[in-house]
Protein backbone atom coordinates (compact mmCIF):
# COMPACT_ATOMS: atom_id res chain seq x y z
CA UNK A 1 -5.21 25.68 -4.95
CA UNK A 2 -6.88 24.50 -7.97
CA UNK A 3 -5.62 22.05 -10.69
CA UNK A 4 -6.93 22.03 -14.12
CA UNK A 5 -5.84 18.79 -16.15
CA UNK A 6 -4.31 19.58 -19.17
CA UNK A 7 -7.21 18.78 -22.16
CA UNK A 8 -4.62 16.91 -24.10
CA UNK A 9 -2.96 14.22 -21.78
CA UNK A 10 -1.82 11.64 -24.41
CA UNK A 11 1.06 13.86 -24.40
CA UNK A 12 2.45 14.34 -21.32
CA UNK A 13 4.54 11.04 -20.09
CA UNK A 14 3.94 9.29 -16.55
CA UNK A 15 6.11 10.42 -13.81
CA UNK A 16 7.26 7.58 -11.19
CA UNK A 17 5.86 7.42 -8.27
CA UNK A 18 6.19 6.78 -4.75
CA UNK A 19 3.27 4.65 -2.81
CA UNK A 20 2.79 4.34 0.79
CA UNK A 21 -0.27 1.49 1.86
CA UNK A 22 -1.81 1.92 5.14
CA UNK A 23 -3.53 -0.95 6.09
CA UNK A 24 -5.82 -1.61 9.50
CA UNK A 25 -5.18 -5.19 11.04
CA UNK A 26 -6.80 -4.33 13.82
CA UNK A 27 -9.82 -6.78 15.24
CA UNK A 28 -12.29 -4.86 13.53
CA UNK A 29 -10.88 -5.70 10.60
CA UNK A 30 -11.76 -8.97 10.98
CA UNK A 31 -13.46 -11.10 7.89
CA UNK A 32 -14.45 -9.13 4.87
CA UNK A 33 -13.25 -6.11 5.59
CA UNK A 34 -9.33 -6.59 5.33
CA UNK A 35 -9.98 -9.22 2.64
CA UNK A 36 -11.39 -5.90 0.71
CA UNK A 37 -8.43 -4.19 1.88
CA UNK A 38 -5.79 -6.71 1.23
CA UNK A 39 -7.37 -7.09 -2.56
CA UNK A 40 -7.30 -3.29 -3.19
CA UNK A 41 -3.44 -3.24 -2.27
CA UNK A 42 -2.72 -6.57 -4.09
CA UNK A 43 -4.85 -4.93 -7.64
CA UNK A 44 -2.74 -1.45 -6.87
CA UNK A 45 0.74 -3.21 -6.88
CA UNK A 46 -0.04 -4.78 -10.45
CA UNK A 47 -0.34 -0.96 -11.24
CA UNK A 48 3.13 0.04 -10.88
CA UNK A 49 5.52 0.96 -13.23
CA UNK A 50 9.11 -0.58 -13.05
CA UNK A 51 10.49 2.86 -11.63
CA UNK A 52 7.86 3.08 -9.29
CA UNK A 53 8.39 2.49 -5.55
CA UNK A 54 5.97 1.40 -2.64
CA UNK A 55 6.12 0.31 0.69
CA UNK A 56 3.38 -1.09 3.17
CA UNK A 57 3.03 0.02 6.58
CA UNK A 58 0.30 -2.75 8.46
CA UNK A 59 -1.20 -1.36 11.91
CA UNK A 60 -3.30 -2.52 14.81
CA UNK A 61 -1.94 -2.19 18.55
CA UNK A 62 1.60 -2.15 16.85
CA UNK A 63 2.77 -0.98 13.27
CA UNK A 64 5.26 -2.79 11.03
CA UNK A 65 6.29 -2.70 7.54
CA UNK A 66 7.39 -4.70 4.53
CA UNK A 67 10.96 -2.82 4.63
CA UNK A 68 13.00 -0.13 6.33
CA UNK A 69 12.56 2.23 2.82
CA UNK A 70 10.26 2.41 -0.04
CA UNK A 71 11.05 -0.36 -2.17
CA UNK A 72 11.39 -0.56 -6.13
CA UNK A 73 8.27 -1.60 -7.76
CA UNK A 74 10.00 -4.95 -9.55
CA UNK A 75 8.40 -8.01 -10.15
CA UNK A 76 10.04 -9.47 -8.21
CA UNK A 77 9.63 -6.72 -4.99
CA UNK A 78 5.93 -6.73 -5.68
CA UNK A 79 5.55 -10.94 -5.89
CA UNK A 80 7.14 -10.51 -2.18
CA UNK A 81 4.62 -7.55 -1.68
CA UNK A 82 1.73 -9.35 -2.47
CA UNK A 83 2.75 -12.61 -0.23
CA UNK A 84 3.10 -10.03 2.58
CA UNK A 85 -0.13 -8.89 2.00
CA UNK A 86 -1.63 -12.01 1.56
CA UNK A 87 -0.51 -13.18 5.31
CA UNK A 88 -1.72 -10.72 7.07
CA UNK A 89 -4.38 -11.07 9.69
CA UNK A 90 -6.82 -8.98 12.02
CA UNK A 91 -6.16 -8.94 15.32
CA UNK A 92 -5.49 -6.54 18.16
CA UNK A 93 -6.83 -2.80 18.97
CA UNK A 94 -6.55 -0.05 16.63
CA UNK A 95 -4.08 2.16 17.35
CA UNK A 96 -3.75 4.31 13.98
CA UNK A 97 -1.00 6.85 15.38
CA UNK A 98 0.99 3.72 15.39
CA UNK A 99 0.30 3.28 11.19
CA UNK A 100 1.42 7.34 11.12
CA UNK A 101 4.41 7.24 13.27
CA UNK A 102 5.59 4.18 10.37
């Protein structure tokens, strides 16, 4: 399949949407690497709209996540986001079907 954007897109209003971060804490994450990653997710979540949701799914030789469900993309939702980010830490093997599976 091929999409074409339209040539005129000052017209056409942004849809919500739904965003899922992966993020590797495995070992060989380790330094500047997931300080790269954990500063792309943090400069994402200042991207989303207040009907956007998100949810972040961290993996190494386990997987968890920042909720059961995609959350609402409030201030106050992504202020928790980014403190969640902000504490992670590399460690462990890398076991992405773990990141999938979540």
């Amino acid at each position: 399949m091929m999409l074409i954007p339209p040539a005129e897109r000052g017209a056409l209003e942004r849809q919500p949407m739904e965003m899922v971060f992966v993020i590797d804490c495995s070992g060989s994450m380790g330094g500047e690497p997931i300080a790269q990653a954990k500063a792309a997710i943090v400069a994402a979540l200042d991207q989303l709209g207040p009907d956007d949701t998100f949810q972040i799914i961290r993996f190494s030789s386990d997987a968890s996540q920042l909720g059961p469900r995609p959350i609402a993309a409030t201030d106050k939702n992504r202020r928790h986001a980014k403190r969640y980010v902000r504490n992670l830490h590399s460690g462990g093997g890398t076991m992405m079907i773990e990141g999938i599976k979540a």
